[in-house]
PDB file of N, CA and C in Angstrom:
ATOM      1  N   UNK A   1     105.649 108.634  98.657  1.00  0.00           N
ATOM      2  CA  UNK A   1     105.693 109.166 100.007  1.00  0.00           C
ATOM      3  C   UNK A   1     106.081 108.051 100.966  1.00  0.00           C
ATOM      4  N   UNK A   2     106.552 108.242 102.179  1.00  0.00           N
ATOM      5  CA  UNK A   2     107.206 107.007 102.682  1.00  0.00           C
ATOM      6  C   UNK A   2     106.919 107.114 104.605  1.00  0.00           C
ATOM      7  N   UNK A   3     105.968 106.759 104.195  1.00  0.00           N
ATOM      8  CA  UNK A   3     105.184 106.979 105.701  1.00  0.00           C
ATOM      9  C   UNK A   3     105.024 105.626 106.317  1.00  0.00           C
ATOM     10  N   UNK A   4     104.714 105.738 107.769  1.00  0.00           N
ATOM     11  CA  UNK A   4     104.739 104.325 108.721  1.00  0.00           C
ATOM     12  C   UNK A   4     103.362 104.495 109.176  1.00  0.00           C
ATOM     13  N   UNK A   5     103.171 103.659 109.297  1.00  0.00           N
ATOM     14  CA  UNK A   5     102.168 102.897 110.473  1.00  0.00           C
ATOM     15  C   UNK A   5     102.214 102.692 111.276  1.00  0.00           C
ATOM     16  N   UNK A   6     101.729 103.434 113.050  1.00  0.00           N
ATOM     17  CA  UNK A   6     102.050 103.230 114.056  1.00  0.00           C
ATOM     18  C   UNK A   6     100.654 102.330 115.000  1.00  0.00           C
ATOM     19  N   UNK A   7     100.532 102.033 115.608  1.00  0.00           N
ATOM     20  CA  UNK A   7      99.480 101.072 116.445  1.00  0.00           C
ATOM     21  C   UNK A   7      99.562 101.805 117.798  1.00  0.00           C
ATOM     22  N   UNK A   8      98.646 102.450 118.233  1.00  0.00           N
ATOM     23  CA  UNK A   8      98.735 103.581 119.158  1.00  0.00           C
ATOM     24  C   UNK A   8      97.872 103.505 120.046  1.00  0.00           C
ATOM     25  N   UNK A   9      97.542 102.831 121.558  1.00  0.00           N
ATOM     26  CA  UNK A   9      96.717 102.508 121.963  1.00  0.00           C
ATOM     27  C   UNK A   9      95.387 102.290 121.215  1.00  0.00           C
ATOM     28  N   UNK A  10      95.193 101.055 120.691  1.00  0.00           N
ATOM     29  CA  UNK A  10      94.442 100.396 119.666  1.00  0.00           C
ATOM     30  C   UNK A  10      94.375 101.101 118.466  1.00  0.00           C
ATOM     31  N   UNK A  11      94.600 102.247 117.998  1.00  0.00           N
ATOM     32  CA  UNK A  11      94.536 103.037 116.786  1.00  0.00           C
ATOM     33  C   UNK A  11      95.315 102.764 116.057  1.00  0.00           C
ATOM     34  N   UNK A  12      95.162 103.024 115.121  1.00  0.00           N
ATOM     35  CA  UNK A  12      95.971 102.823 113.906  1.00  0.00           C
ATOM     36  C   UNK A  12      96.387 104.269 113.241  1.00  0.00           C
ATOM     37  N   UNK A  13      97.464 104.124 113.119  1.00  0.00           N
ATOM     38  CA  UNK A  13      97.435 105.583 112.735  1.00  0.00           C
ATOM     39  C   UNK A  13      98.883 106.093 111.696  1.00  0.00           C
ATOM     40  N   UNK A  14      98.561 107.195 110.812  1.00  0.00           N
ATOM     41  CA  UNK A  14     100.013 106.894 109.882  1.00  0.00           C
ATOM     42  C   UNK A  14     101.102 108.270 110.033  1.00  0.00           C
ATOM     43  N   UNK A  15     102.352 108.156 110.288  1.00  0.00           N
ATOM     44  CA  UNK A  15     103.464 109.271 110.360  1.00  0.00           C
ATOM     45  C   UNK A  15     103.916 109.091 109.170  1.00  0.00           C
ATOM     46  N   UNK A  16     104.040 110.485 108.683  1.00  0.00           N
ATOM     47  CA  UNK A  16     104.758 110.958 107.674  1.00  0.00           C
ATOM     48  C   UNK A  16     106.084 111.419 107.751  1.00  0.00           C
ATOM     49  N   UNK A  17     107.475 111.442 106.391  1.00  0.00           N
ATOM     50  CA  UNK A  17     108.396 111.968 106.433  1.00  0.00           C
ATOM     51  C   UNK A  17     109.130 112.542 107.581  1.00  0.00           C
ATOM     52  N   UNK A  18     108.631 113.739 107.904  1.00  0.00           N
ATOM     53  CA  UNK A  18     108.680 115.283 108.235  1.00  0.00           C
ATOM     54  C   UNK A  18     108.679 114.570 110.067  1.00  0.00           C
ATOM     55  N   UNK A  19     107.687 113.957 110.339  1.00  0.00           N
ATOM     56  CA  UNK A  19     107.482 113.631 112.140  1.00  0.00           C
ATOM     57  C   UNK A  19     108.815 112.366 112.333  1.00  0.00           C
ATOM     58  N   UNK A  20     108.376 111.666 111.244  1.00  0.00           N
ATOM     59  CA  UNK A  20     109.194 110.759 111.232  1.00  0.00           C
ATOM     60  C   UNK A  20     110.861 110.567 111.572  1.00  0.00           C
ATOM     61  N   UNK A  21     111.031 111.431 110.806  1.00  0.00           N
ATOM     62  CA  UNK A  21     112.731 111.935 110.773  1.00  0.00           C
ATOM     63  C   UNK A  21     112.924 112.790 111.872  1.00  0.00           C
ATOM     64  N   UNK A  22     111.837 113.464 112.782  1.00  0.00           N
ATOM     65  CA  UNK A  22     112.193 114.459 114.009  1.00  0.00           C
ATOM     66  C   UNK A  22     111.904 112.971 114.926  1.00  0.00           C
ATOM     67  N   UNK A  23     111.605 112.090 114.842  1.00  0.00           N
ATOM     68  CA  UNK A  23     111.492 111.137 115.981  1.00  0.00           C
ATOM     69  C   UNK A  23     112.801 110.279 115.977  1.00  0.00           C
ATOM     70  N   UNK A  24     113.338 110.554 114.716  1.00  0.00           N
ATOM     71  CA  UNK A  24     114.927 109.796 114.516  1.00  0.00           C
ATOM     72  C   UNK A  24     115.620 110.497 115.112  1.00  0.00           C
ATOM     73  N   UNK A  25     115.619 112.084 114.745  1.00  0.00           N
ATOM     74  CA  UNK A  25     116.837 112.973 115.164  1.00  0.00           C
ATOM     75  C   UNK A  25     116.643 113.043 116.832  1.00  0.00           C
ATOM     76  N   UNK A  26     115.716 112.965 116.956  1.00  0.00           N
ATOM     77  CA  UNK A  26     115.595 113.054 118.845  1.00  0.00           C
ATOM     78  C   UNK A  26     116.471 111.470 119.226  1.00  0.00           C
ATOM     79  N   UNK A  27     116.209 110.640 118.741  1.00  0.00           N
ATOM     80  CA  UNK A  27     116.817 109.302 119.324  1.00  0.00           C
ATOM     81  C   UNK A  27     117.952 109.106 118.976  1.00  0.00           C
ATOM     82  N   UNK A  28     118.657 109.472 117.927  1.00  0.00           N
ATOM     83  CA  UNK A  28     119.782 109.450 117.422  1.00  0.00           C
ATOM     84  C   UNK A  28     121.019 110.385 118.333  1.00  0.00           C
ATOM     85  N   UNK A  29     120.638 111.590 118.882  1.00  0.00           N
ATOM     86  CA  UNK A  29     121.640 112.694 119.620  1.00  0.00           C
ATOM     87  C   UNK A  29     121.066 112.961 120.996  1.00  0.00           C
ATOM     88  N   UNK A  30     121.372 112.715 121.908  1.00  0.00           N
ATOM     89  CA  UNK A  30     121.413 112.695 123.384  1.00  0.00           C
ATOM     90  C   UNK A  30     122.319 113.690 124.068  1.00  0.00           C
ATOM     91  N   UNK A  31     122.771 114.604 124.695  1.00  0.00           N
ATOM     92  CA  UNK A  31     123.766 115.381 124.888  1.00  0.00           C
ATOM     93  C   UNK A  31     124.906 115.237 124.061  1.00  0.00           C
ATOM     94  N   UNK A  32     124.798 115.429 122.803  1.00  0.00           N
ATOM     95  CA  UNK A  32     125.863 115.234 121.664  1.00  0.00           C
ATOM     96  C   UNK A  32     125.973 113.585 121.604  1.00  0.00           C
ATOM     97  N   UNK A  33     125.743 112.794 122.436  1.00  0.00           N
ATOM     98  CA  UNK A  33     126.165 111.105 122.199  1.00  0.00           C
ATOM     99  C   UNK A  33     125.164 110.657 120.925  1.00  0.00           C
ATOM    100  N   UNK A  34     125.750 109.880 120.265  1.00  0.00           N
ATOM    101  CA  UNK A  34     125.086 108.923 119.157  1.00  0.00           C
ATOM    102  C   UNK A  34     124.207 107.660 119.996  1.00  0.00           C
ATOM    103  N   UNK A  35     122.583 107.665 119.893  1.00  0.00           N
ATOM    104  CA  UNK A  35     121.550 106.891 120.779  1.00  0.00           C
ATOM    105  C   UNK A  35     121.488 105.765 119.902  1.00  0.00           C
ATOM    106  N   UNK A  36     122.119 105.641 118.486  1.00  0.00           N
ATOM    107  CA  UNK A  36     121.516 104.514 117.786  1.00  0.00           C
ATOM    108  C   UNK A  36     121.842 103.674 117.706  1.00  0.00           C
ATOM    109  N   UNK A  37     123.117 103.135 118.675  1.00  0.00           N
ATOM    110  CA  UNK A  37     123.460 101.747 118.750  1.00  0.00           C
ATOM    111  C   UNK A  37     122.939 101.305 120.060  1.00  0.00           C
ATOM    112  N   UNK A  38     121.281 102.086 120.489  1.00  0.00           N
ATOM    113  CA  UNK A  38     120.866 101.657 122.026  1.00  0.00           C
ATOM    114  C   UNK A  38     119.616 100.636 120.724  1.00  0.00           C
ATOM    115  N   UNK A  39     119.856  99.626 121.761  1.00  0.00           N
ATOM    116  CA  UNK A  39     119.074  98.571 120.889  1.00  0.00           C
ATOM    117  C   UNK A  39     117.922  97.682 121.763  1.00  0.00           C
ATOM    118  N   UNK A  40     116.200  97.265 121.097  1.00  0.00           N
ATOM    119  CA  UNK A  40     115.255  96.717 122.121  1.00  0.00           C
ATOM    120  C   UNK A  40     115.589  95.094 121.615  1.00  0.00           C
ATOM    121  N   UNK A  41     116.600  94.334 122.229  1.00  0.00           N
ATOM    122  CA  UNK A  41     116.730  93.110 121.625  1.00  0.00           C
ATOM    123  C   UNK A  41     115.272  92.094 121.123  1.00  0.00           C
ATOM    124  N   UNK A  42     114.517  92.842 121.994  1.00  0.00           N
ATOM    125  CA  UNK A  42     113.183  91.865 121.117  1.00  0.00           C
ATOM    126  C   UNK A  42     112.904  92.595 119.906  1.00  0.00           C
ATOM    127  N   UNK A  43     112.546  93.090 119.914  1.00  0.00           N
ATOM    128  CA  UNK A  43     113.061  93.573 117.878  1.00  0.00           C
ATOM    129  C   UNK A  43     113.422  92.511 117.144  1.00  0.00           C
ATOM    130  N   UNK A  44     114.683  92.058 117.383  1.00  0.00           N
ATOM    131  CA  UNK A  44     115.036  90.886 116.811  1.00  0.00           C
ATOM    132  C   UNK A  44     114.886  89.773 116.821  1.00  0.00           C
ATOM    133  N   UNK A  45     114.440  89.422 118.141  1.00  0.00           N
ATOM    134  CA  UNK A  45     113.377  88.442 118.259  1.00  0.00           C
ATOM    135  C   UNK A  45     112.248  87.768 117.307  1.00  0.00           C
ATOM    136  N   UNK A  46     111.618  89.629 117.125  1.00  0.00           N
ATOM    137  CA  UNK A  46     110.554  90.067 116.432  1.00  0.00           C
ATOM    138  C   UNK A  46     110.288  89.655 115.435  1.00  0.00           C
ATOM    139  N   UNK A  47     111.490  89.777 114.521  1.00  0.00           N
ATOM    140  CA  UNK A  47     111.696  90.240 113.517  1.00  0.00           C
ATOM    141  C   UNK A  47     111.905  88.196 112.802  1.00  0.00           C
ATOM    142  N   UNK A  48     112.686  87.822 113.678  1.00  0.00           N
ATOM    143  CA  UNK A  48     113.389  86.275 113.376  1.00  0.00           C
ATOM    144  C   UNK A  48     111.761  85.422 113.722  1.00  0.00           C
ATOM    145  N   UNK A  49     111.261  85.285 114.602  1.00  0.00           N
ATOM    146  CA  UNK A  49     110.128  84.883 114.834  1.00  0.00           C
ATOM    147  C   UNK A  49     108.729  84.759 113.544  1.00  0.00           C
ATOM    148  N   UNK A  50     108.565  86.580 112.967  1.00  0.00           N
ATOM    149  CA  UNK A  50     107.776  86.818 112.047  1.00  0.00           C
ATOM    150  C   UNK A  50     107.989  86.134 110.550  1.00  0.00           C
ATOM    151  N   UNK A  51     109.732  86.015 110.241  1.00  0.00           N
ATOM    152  CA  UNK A  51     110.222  85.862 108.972  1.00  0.00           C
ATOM    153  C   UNK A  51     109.682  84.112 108.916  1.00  0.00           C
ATOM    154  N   UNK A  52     109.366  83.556 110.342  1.00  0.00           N
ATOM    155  CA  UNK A  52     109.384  81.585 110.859  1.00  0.00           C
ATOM    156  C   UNK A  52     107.417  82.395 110.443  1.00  0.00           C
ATOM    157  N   UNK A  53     106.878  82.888 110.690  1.00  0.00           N
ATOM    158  CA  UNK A  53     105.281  82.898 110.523  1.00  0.00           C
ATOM    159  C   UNK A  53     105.145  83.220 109.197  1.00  0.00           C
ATOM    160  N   UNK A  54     105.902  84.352 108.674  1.00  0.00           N
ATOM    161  CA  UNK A  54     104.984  84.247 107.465  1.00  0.00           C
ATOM    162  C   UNK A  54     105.929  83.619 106.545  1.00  0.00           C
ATOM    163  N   UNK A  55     106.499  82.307 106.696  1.00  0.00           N
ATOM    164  CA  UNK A  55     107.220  81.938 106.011  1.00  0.00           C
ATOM    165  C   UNK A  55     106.336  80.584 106.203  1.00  0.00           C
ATOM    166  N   UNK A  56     105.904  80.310 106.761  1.00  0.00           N
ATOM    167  CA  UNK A  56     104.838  79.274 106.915  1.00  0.00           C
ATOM    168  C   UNK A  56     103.699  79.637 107.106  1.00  0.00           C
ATOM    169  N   UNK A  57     102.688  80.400 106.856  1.00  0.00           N
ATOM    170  CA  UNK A  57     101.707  80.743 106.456  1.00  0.00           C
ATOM    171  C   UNK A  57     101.549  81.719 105.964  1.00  0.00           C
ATOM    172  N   UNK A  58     100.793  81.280 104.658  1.00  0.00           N
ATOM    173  CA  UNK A  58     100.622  82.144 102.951  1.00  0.00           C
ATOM    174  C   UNK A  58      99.958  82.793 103.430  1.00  0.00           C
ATOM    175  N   UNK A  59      98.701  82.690 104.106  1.00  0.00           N
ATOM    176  CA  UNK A  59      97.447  83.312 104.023  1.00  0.00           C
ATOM    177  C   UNK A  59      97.299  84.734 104.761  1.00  0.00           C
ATOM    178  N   UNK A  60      98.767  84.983 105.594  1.00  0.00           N
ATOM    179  CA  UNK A  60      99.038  85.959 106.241  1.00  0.00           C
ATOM    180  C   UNK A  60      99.290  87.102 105.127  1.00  0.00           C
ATOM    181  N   UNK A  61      98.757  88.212 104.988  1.00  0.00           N
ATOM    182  CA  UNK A  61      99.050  89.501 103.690  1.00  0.00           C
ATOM    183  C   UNK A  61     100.523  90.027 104.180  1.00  0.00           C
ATOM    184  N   UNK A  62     100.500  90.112 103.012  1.00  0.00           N
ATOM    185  CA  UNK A  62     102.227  90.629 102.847  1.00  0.00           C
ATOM    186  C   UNK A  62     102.728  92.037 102.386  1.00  0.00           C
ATOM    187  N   UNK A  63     101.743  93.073 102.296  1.00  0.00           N
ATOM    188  CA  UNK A  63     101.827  94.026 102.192  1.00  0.00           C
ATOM    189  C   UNK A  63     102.665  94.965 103.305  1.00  0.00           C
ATOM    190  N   UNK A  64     103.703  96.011 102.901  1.00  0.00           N
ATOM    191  CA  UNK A  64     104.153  96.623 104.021  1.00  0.00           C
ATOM    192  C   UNK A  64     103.362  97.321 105.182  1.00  0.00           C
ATOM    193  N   UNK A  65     102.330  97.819 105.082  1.00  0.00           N
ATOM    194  CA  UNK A  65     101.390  98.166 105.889  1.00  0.00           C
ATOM    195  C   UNK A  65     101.054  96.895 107.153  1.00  0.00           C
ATOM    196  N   UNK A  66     100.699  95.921 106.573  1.00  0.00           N
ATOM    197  CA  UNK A  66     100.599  94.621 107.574  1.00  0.00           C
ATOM    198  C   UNK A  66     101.641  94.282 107.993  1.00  0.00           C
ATOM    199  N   UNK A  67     102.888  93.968 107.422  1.00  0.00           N
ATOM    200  CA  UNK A  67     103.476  93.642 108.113  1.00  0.00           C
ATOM    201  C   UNK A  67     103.831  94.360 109.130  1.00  0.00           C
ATOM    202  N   UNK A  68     104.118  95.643 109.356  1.00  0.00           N
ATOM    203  CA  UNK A  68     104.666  96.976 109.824  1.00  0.00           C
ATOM    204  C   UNK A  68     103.246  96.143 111.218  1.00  0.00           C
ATOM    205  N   UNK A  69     101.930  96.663 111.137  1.00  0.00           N
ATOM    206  CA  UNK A  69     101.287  96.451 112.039  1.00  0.00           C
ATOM    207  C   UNK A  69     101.318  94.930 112.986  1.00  0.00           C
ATOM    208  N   UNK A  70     101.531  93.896 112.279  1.00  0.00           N
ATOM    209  CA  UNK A  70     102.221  92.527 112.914  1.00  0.00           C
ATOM    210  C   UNK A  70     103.233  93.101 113.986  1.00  0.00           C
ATOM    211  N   UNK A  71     104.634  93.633 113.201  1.00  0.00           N
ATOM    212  CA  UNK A  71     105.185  93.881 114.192  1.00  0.00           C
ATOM    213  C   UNK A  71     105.307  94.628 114.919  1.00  0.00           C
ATOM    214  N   UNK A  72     104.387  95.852 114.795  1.00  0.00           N
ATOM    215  CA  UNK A  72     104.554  97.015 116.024  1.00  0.00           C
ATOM    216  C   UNK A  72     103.632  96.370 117.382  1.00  0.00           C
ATOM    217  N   UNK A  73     102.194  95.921 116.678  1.00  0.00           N
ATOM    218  CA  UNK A  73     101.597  94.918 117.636  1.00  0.00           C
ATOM    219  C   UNK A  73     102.214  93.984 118.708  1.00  0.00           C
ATOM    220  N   UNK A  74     103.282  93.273 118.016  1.00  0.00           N
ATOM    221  CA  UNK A  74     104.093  91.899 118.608  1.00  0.00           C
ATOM    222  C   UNK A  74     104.691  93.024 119.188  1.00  0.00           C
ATOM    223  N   UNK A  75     105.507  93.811 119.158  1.00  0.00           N
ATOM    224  CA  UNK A  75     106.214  94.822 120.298  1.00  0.00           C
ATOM    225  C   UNK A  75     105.662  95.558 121.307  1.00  0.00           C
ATOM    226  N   UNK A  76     104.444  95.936 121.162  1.00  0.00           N
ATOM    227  CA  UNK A  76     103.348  96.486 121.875  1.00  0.00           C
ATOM    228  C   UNK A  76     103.055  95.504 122.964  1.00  0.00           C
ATOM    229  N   UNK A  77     103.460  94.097 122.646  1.00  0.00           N
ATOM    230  CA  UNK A  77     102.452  92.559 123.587  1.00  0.00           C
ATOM    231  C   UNK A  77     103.663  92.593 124.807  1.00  0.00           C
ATOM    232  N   UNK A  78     105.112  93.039 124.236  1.00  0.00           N
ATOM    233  CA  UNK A  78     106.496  92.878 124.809  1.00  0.00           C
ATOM    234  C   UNK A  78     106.789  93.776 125.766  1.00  0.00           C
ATOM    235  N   UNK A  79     107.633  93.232 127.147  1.00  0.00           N
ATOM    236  CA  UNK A  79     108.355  94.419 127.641  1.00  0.00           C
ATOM    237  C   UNK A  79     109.150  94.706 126.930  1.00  0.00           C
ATOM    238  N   UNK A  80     110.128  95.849 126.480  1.00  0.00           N
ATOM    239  CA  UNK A  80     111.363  96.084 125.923  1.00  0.00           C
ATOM    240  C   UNK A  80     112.179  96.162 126.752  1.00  0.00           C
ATOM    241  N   UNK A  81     113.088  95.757 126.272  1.00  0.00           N
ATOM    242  CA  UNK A  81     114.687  95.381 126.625  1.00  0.00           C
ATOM    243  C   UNK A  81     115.828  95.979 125.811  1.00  0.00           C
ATOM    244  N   UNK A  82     116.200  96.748 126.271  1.00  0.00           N
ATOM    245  CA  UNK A  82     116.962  97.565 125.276  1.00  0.00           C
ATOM    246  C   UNK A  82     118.243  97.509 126.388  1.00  0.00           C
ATOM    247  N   UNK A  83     119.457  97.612 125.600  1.00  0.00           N
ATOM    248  CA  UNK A  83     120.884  97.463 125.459  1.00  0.00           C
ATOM    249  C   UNK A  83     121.962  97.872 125.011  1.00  0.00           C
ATOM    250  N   UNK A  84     122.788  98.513 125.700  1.00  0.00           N
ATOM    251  CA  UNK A  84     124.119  99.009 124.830  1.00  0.00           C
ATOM    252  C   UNK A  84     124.559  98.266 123.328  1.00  0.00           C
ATOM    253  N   UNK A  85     125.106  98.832 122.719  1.00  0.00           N
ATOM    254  CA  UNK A  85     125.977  97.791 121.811  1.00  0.00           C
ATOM    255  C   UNK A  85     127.075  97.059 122.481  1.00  0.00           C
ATOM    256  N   UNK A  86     127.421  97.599 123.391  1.00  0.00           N
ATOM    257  CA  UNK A  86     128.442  96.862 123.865  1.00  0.00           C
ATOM    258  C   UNK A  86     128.479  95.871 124.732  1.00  0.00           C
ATOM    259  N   UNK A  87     126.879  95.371 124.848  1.00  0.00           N
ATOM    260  CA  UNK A  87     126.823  94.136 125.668  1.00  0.00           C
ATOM    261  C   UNK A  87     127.161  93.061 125.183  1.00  0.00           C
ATOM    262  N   UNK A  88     127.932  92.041 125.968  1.00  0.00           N
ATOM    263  CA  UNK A  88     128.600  90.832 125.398  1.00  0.00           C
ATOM    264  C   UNK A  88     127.419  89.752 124.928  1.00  0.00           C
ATOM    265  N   UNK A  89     127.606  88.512 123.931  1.00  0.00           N
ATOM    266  CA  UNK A  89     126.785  87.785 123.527  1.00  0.00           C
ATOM    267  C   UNK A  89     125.912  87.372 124.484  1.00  0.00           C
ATOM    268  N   UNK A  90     124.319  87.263 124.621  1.00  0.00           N
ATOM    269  CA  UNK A  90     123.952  86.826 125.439  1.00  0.00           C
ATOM    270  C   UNK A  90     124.271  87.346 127.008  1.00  0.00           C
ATOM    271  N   UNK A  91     125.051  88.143 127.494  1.00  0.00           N
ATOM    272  CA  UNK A  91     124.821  88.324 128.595  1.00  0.00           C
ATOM    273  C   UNK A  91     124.731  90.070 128.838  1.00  0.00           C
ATOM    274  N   UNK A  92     124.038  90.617 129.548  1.00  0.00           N
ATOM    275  CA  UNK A  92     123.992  92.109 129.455  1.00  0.00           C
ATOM    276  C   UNK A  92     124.019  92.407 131.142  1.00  0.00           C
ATOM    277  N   UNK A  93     125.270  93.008 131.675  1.00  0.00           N
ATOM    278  CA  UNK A  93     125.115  93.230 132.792  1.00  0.00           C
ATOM    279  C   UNK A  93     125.241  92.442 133.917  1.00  0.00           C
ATOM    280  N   UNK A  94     125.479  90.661 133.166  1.00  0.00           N
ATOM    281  CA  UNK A  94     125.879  89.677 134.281  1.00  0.00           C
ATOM    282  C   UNK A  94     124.170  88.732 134.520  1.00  0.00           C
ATOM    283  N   UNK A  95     123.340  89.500 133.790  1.00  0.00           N
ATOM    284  CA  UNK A  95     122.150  89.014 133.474  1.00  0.00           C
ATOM    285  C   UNK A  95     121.733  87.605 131.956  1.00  0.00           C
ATOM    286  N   UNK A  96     121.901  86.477 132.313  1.00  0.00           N
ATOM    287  CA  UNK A  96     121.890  85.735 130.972  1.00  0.00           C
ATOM    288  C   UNK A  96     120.719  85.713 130.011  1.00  0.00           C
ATOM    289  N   UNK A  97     120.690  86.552 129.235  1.00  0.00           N
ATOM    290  CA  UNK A  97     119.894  86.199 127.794  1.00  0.00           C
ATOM    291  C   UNK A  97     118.524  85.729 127.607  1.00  0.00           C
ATOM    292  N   UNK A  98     119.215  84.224 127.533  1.00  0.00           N
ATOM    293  CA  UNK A  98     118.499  83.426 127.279  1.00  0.00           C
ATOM    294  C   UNK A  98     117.500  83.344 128.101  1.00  0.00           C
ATOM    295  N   UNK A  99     117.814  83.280 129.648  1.00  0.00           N
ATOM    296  CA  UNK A  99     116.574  82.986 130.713  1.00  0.00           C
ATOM    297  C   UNK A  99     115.388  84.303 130.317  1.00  0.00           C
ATOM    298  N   UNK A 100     116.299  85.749 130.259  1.00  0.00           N
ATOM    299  CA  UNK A 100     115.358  86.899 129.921  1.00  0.00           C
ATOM    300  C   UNK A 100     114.289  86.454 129.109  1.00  0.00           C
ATOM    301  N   UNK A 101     114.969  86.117 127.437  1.00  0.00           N
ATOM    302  CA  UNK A 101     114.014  86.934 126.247  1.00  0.00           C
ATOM    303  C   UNK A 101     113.456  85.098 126.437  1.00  0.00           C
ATOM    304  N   UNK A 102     112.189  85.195 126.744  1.00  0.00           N
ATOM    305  CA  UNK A 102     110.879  84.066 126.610  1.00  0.00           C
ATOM    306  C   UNK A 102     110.241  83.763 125.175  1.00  0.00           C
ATOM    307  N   UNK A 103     111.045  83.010 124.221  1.00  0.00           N
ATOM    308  CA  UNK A 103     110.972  82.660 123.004  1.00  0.00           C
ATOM    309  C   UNK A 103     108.865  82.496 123.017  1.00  0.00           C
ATOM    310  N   UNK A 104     108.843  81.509 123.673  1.00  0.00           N
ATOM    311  CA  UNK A 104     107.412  81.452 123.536  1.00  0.00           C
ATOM    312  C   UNK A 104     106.254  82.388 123.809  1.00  0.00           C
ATOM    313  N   UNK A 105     106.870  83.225 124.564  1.00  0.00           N
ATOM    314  CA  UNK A 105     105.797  84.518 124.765  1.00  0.00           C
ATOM    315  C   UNK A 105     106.114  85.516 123.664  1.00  0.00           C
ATOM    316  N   UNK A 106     107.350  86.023 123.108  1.00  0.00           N
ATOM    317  CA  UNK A 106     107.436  86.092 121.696  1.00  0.00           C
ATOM    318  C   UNK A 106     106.455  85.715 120.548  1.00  0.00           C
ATOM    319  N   UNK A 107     106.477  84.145 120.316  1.00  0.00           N
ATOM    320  CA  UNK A 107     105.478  83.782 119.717  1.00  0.00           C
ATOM    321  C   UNK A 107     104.277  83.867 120.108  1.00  0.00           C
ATOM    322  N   UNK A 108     103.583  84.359 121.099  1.00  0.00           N
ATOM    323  CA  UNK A 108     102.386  84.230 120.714  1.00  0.00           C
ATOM    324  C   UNK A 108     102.461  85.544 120.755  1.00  0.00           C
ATOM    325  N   UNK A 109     103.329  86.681 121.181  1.00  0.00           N
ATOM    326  CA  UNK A 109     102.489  87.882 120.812  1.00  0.00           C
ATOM    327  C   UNK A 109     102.731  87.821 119.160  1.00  0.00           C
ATOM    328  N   UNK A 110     103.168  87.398 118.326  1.00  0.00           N
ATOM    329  CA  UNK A 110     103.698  87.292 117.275  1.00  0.00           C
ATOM    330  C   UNK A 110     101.667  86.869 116.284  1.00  0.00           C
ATOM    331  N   UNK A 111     102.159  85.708 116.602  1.00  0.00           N
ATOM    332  CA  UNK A 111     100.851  84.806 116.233  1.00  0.00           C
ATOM    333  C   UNK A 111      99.685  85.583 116.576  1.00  0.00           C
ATOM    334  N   UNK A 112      99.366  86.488 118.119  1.00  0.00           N
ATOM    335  CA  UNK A 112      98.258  87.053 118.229  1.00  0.00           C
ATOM    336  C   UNK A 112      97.965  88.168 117.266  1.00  0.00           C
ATOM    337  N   UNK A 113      98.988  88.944 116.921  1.00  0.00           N
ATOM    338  CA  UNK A 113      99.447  90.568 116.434  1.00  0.00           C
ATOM    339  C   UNK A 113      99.067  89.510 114.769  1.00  0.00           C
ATOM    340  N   UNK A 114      99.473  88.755 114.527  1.00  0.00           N
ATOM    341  CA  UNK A 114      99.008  88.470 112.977  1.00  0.00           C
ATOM    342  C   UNK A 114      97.368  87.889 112.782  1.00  0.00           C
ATOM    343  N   UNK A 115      97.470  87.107 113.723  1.00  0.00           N
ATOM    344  CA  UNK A 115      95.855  86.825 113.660  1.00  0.00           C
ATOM    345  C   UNK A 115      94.799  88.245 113.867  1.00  0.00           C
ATOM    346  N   UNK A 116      95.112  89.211 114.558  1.00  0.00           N
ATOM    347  CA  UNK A 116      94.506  90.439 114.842  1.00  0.00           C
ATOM    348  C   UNK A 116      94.468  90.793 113.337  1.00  0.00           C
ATOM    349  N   UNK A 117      95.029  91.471 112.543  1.00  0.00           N
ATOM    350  CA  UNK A 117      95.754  91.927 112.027  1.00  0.00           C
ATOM    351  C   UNK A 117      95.268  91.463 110.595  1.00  0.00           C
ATOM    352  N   UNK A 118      95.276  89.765 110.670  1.00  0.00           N
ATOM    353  CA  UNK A 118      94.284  89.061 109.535  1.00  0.00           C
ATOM    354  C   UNK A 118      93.270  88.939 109.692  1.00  0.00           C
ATOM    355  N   UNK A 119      92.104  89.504 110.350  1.00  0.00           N
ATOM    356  CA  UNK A 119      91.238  89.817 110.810  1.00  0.00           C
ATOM    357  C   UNK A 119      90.211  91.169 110.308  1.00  0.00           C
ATOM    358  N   UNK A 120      91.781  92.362 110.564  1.00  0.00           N
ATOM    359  CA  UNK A 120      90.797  93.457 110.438  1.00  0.00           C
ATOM    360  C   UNK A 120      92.643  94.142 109.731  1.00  0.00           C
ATOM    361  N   UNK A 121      92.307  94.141 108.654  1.00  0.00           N
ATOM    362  CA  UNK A 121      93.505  94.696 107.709  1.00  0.00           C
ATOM    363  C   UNK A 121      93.523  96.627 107.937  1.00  0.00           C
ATOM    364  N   UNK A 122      94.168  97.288 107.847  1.00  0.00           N
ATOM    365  CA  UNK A 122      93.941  98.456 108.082  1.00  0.00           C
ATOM    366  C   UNK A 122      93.652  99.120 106.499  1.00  0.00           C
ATOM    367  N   UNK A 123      93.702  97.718 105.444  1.00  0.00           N
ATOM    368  CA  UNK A 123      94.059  98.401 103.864  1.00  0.00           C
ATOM    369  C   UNK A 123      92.498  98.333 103.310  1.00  0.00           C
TER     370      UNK A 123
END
């Protein structure tokens, strides 16, 4: 079965298949437009940040369930920032990047969402 883990004002809680795929098809078609190249660049942030944590610390569980909660947590700590595909490298709108996405506040929601997380496992 291939269900997620969502972090839901402090809850923990699990979607199945069936909700799952109606939460895709809603984001995916917008008045006939394709939504899925609208992107939350901290995601990737997220994602590059977590691979630097648990790549240096073992003791963090590695199960998909945890990780899934690491990072919905670390996104939960984040404003989102979401973006056309068609924004140029680093700049979206004449707005630069870099000054936006705050590498270090990244990390600690990162670091907080795993320390939480190694704490009180949902498994």
């Amino acid at each position: 079965m291939n269900i997620i883990s969502v972090y839901y004002f402090g809850i923990n809680t699990v979607i199945g298949p069936a909700i799952r795929e109606e939460l895709n098809m809603k984001k995916k078609n917008l008045f006939g437009y394709d939504m899925t190249e609208i992107k939350n660049i901290n995601e990737e942030l997220v994602i590059e940040i977590l691979n630097e944590v648990m790549s240096d610390d073992k003791s963090i569980c590695r199960c998909q369930l945890c990780i899934e909660d690491i990072y919905a947590l670390s996104l939960n700590k984040l404003p989102a920032l979401y973006v056309q595909s068609t924004f140029k490298e680093n700049t979206f709108r004449g707005y630069d990047l870099t000054k936006i996405l705050d590498r270090e506040k990244v990390e600690k929601a990162v670091f907080d969402a795993a320390n939480k997380v190694s704490k009180n496992p949902y498994h």
